[in-house]
C-alpha atoms as a PDB file:
ATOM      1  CA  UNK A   1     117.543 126.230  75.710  1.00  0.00           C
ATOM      2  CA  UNK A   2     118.755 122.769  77.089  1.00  0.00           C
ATOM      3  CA  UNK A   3     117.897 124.355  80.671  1.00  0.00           C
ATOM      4  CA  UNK A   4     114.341 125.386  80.039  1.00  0.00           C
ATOM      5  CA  UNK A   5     113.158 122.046  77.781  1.00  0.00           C
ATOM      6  CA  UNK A   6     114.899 119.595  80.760  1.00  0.00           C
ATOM      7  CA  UNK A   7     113.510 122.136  83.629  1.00  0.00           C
ATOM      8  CA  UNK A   8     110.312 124.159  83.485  1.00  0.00           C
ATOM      9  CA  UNK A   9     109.158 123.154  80.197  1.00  0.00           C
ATOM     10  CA  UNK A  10     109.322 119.427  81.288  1.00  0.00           C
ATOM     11  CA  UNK A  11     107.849 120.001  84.372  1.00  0.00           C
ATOM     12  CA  UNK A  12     104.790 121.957  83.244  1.00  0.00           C
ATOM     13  CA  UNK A  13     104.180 119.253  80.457  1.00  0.00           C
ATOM     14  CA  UNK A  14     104.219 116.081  82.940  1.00  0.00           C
ATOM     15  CA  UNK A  15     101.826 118.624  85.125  1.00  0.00           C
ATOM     16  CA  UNK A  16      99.647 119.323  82.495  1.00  0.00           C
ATOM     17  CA  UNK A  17      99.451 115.512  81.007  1.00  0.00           C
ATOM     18  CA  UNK A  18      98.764 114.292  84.238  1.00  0.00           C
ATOM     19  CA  UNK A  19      96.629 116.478  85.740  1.00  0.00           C
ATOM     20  CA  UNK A  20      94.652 116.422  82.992  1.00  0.00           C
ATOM     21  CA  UNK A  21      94.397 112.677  82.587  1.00  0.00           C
ATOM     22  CA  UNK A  22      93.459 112.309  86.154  1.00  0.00           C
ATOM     23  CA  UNK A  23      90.093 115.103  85.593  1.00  0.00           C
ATOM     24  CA  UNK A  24      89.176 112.753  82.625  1.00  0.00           C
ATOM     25  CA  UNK A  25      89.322 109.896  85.561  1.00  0.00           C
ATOM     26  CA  UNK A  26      87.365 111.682  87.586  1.00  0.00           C
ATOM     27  CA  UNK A  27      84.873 112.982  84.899  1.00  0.00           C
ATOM     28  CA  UNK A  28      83.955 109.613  83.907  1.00  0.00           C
ATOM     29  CA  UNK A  29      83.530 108.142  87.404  1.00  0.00           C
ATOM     30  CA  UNK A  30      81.044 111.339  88.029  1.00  0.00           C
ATOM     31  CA  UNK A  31      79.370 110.725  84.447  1.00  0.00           C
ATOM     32  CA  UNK A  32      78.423 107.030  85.557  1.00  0.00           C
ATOM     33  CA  UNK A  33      74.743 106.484  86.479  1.00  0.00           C
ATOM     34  CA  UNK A  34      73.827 106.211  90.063  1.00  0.00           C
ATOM     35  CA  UNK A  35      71.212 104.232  89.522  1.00  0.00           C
ATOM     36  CA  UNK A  36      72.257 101.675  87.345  1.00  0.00           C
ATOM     37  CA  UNK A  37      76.068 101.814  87.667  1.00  0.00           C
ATOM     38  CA  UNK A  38      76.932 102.750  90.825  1.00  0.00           C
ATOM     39  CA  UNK A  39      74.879 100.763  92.988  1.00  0.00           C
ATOM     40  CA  UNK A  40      75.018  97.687  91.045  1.00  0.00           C
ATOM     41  CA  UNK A  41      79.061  98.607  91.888  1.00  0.00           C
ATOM     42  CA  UNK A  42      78.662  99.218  94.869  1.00  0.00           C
ATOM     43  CA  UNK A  43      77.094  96.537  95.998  1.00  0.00           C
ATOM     44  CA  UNK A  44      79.251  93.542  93.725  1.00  0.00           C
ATOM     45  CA  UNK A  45      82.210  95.696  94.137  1.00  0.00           C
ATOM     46  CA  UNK A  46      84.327  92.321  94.672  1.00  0.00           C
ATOM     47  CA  UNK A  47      83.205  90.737  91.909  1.00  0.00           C
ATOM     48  CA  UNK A  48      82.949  93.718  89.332  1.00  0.00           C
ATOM     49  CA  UNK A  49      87.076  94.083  89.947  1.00  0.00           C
ATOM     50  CA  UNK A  50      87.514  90.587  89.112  1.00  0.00           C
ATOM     51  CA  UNK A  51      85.696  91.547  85.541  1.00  0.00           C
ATOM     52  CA  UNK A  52      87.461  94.643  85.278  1.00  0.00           C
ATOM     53  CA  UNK A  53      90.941  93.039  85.527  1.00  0.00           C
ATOM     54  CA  UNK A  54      89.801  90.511  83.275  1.00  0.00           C
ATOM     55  CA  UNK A  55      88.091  92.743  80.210  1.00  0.00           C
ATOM     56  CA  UNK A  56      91.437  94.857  80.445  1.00  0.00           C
ATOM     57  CA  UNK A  57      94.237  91.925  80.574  1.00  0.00           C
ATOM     58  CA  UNK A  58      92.002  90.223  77.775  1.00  0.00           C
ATOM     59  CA  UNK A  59      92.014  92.909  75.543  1.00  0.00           C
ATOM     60  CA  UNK A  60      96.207  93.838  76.513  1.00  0.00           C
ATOM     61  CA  UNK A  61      96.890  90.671  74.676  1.00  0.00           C
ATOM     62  CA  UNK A  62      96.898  89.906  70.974  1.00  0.00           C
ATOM     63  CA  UNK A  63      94.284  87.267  70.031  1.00  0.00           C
ATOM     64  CA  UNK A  64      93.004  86.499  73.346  1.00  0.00           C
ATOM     65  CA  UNK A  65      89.511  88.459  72.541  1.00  0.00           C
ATOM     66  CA  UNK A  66      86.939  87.860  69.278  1.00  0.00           C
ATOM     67  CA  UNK A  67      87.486  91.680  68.517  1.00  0.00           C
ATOM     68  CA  UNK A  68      91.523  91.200  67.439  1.00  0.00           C
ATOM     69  CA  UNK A  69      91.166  87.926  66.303  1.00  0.00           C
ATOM     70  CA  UNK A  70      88.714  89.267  63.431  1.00  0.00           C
ATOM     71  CA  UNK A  71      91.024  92.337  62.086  1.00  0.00           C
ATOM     72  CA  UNK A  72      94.457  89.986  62.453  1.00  0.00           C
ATOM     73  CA  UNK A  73      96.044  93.114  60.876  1.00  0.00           C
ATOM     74  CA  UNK A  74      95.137  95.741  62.645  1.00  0.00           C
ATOM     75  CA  UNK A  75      95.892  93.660  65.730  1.00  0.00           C
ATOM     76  CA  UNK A  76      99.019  93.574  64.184  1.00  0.00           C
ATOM     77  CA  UNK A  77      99.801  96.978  63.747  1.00  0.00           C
ATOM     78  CA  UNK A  78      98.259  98.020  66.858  1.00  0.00           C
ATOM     79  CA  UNK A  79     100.680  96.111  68.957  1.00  0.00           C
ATOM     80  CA  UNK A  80     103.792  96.891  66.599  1.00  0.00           C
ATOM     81  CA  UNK A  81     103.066 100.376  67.582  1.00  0.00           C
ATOM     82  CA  UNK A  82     101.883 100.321  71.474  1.00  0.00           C
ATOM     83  CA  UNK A  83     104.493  97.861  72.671  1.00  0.00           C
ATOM     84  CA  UNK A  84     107.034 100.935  71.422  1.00  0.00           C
ATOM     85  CA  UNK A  85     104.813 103.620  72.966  1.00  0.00           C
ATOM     86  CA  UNK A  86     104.365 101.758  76.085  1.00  0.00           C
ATOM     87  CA  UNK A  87     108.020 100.747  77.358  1.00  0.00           C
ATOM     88  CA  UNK A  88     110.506 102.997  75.641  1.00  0.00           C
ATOM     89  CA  UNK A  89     108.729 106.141  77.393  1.00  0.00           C
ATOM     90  CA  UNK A  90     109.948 104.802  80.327  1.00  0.00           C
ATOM     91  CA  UNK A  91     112.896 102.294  79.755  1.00  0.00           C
ATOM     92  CA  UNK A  92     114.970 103.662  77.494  1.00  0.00           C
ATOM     93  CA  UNK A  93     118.171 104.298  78.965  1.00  0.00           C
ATOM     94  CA  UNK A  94     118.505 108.278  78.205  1.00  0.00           C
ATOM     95  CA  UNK A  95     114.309 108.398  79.269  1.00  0.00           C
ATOM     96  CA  UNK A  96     115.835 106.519  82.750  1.00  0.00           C
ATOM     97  CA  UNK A  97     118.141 109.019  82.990  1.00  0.00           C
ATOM     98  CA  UNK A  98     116.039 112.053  82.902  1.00  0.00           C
ATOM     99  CA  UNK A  99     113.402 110.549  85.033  1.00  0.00           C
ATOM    100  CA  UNK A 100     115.748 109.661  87.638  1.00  0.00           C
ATOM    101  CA  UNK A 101     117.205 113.164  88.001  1.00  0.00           C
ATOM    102  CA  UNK A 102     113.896 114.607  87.793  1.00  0.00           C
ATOM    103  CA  UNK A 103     112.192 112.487  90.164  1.00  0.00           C
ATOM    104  CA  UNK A 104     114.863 110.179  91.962  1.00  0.00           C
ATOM    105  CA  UNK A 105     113.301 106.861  90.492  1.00  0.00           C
ATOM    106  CA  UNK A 106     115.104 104.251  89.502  1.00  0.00           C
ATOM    107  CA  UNK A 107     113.849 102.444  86.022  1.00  0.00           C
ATOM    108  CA  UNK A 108     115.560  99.341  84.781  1.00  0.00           C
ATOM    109  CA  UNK A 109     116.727 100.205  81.127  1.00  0.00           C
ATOM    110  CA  UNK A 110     116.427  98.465  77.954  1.00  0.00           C
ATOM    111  CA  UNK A 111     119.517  96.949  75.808  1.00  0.00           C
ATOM    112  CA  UNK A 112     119.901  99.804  73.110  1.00  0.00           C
ATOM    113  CA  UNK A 113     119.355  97.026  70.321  1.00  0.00           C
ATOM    114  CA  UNK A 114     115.953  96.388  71.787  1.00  0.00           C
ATOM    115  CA  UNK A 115     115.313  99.889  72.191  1.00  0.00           C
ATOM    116  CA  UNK A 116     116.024 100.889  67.963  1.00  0.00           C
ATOM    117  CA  UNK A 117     114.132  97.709  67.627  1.00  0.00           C
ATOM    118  CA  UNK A 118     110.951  98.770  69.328  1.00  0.00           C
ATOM    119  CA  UNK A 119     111.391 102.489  67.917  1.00  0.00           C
ATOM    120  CA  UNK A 120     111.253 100.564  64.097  1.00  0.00           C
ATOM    121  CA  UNK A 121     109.035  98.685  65.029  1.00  0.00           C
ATOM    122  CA  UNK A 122     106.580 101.520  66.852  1.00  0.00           C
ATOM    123  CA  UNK A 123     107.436 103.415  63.146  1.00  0.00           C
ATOM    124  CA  UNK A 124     105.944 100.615  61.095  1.00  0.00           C
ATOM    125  CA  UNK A 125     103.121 100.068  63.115  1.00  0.00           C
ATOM    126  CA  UNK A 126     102.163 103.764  62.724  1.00  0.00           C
ATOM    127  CA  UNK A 127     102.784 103.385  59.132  1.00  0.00           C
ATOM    128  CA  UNK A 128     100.595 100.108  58.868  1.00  0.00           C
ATOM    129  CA  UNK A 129      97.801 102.256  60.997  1.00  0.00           C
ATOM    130  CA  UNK A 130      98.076 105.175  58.475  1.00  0.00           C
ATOM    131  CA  UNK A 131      97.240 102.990  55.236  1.00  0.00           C
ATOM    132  CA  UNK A 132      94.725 100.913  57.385  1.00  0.00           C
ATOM    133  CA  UNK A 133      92.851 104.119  57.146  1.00  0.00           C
ATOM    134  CA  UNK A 134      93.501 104.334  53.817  1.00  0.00           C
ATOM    135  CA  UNK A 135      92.810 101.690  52.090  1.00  0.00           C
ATOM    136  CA  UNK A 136      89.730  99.804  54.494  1.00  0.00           C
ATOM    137  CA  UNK A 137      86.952 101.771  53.269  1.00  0.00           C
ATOM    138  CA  UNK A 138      85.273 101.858  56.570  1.00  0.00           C
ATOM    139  CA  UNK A 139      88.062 103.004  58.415  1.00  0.00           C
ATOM    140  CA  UNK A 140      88.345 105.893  55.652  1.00  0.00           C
ATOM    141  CA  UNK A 141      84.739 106.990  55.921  1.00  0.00           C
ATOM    142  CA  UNK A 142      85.389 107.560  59.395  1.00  0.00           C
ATOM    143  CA  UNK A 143      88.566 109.259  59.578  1.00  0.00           C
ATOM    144  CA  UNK A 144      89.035 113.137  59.445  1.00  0.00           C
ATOM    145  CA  UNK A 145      91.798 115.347  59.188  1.00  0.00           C
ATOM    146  CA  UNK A 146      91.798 115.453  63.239  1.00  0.00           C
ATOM    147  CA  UNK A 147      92.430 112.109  62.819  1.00  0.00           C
ATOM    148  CA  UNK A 148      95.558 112.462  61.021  1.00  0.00           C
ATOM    149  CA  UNK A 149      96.560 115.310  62.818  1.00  0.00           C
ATOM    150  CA  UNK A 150      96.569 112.544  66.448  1.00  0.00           C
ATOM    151  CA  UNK A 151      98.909 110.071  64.198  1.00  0.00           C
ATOM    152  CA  UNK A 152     100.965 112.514  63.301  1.00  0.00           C
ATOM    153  CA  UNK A 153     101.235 113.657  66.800  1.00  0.00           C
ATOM    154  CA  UNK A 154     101.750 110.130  68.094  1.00  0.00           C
ATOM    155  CA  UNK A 155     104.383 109.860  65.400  1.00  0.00           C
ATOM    156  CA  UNK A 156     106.366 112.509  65.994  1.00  0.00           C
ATOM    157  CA  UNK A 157     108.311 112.014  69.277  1.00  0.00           C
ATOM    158  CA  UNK A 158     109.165 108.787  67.363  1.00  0.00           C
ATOM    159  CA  UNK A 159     110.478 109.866  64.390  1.00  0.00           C
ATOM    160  CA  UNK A 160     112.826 112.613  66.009  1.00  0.00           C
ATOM    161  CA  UNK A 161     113.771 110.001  68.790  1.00  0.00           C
ATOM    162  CA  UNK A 162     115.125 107.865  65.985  1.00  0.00           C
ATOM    163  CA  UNK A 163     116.753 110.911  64.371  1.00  0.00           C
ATOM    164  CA  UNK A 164     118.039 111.801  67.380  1.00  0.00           C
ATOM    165  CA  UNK A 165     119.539 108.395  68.325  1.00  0.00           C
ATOM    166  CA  UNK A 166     121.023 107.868  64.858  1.00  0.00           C
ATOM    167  CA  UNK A 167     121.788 111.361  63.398  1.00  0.00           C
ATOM    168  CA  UNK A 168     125.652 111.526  63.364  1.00  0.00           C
ATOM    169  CA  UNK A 169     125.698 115.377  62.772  1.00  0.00           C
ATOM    170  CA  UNK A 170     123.130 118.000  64.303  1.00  0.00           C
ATOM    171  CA  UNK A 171     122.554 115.906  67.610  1.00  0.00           C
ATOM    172  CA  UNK A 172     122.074 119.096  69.728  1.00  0.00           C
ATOM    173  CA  UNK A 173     119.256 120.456  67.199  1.00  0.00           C
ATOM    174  CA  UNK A 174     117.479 116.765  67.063  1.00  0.00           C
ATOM    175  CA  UNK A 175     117.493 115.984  70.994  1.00  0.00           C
ATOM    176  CA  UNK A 176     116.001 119.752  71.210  1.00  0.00           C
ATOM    177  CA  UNK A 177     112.870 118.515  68.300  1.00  0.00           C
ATOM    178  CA  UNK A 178     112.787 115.680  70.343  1.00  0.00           C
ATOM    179  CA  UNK A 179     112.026 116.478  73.743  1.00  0.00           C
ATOM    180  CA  UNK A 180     109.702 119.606  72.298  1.00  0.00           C
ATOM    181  CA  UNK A 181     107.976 117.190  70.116  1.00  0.00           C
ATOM    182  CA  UNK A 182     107.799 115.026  73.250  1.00  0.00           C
ATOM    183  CA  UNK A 183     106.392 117.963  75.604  1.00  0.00           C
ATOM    184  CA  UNK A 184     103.939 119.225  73.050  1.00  0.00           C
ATOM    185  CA  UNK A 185     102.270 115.477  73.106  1.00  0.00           C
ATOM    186  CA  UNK A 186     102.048 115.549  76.907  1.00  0.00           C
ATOM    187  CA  UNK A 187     100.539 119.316  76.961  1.00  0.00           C
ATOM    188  CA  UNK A 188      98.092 118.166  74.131  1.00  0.00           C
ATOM    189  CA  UNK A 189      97.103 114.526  74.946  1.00  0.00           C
ATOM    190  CA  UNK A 190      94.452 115.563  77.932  1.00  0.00           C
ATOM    191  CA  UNK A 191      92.624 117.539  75.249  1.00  0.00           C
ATOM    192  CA  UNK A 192      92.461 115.186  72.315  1.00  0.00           C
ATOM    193  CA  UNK A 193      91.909 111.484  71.627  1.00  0.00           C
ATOM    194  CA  UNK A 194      94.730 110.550  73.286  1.00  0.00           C
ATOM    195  CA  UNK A 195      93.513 110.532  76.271  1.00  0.00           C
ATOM    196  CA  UNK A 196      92.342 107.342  75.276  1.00  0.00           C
ATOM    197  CA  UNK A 197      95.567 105.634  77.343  1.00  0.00           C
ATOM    198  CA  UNK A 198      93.591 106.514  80.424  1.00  0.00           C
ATOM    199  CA  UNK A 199      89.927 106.273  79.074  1.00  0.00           C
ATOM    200  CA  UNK A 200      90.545 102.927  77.768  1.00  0.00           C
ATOM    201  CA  UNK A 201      91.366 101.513  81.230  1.00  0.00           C
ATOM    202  CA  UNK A 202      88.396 103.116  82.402  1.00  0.00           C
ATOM    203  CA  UNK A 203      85.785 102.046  79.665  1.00  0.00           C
ATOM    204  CA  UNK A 204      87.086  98.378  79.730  1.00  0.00           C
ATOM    205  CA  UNK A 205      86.611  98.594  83.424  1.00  0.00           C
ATOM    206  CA  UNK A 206      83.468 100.081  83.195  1.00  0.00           C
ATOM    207  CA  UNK A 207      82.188  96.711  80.418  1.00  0.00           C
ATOM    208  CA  UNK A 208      83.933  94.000  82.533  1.00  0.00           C
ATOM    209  CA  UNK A 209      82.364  95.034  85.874  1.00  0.00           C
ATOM    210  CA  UNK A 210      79.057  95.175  83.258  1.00  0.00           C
ATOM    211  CA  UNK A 211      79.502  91.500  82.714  1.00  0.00           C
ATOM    212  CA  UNK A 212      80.528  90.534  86.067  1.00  0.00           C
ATOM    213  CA  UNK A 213      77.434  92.032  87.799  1.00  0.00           C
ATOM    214  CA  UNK A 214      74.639  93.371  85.894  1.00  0.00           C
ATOM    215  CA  UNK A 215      74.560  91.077  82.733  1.00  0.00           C
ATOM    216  CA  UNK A 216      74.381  87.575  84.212  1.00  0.00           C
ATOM    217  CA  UNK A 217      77.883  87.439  86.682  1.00  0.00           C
ATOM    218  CA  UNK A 218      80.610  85.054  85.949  1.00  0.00           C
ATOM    219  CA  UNK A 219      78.540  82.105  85.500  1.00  0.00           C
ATOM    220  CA  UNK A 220      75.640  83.911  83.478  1.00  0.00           C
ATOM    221  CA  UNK A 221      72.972  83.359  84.941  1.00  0.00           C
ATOM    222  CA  UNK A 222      69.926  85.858  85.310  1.00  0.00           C
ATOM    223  CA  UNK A 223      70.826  89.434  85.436  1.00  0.00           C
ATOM    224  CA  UNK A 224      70.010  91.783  88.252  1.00  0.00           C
ATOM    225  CA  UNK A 225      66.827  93.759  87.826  1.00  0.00           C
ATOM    226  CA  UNK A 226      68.450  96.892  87.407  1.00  0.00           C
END
């Protein structure tokens, strides 16, 4: 069992998660419009990657946009639970480990306090998204049971990585839930909203390059006719 989840298994999910991200990639570079976004691109290109980088950093850091200053909480719990799912992916030690002998790359690691830390603190932040969408009635009216079947999915490598780290009985049968749980997110995030983590990048893009070029430029002045 131990072979196949660390072997083929692992293989064919990182295939699958990022093939899959990279059609989305290319599916919304094709879906832009030649007319009005590709050869006001084009044409600005230097400019419109100077408003990219800056609509995505902006919005990468807590406050430093109207949109998270507004919904202080959600900010909150947004970054409680992305800082997690961001760097323990990659630099937890035992993640290091497996990526290394898979691929031969060499991660720095996180000090295991820091690691539980950010696997709490990636918990609560789920958490605090889960009764956001309870209890803002907006948020409710919007949310379906696919909606809580993508948290629980998010949730789930997290909860039996934290199992895993601190059961002191059954480890075997929790690292096994835990790297399935963590394969079946990677097969299934190209196909649900979570492809988001590369959509995002390419939908902020997309808006700063809007600003930067076609909607007045970095000083705002008068837009381009198209």
């Amino acid at each position: 069992m131990m072979n196949l989840i660390y072997g083929p298994f692992l293989y064919f999910s990182i295939a699958v998660f990022f093939l899959g991200m990279f059609y989305h990639i290319i599916k919304y570079i094709m879906g832009l419009s030649q007319k009005v976004d590709r050869v006001a691109y084009k044409a600005h290109f230097g400019k419109g990657l100077i408003g990219a980088f800056m609509s995505i950093i902006k919005w990468m850091i807590p406050g430093a946009t109207h949109g998270w200053r507004v919904r202080p909480m959600m900010t909150f719990v947004f970054f409680m639970f992305h800082c997690g799912a961001i760097l323990l992916p990659f630099f937890l030690l035992q993640h290091a480990v497996v990526i290394e002998n898979l691929f031969g790359i060499n991660l720095p690691t996180l000090p295991n306090h820091l690691a539980d830390f950010l696997s709490i603190m990636s918990l609560v932040g789920l958490v605090g998204l889960a009764v956001r969408r309870i209890t803002v009635s907006y948020a409710r009216a919007l949310t379906t049971p696919y909606d809580w079947f993508i948290l629980f999915l998010a949730a789930l490598p997290f909860v039996t990585g934290v199992m895993f780290r601190f059961s002191t009985s059954s480890y075997e049968y929790w690292e096994i839930i835990h790297i399935v749980s963590a394969e079946i997110f990677l097969i299934l995030a190209p196909f649900t909203k979570l492809n988001h983590m590369v959509l995002y990048f390419m939908s902020r893009a997309q808006i700063g390059m809007d600003f930067a070029i076609k909607r007045g430029g970095q000083n705002r002045g008068p837009a381009f006719p198209w």
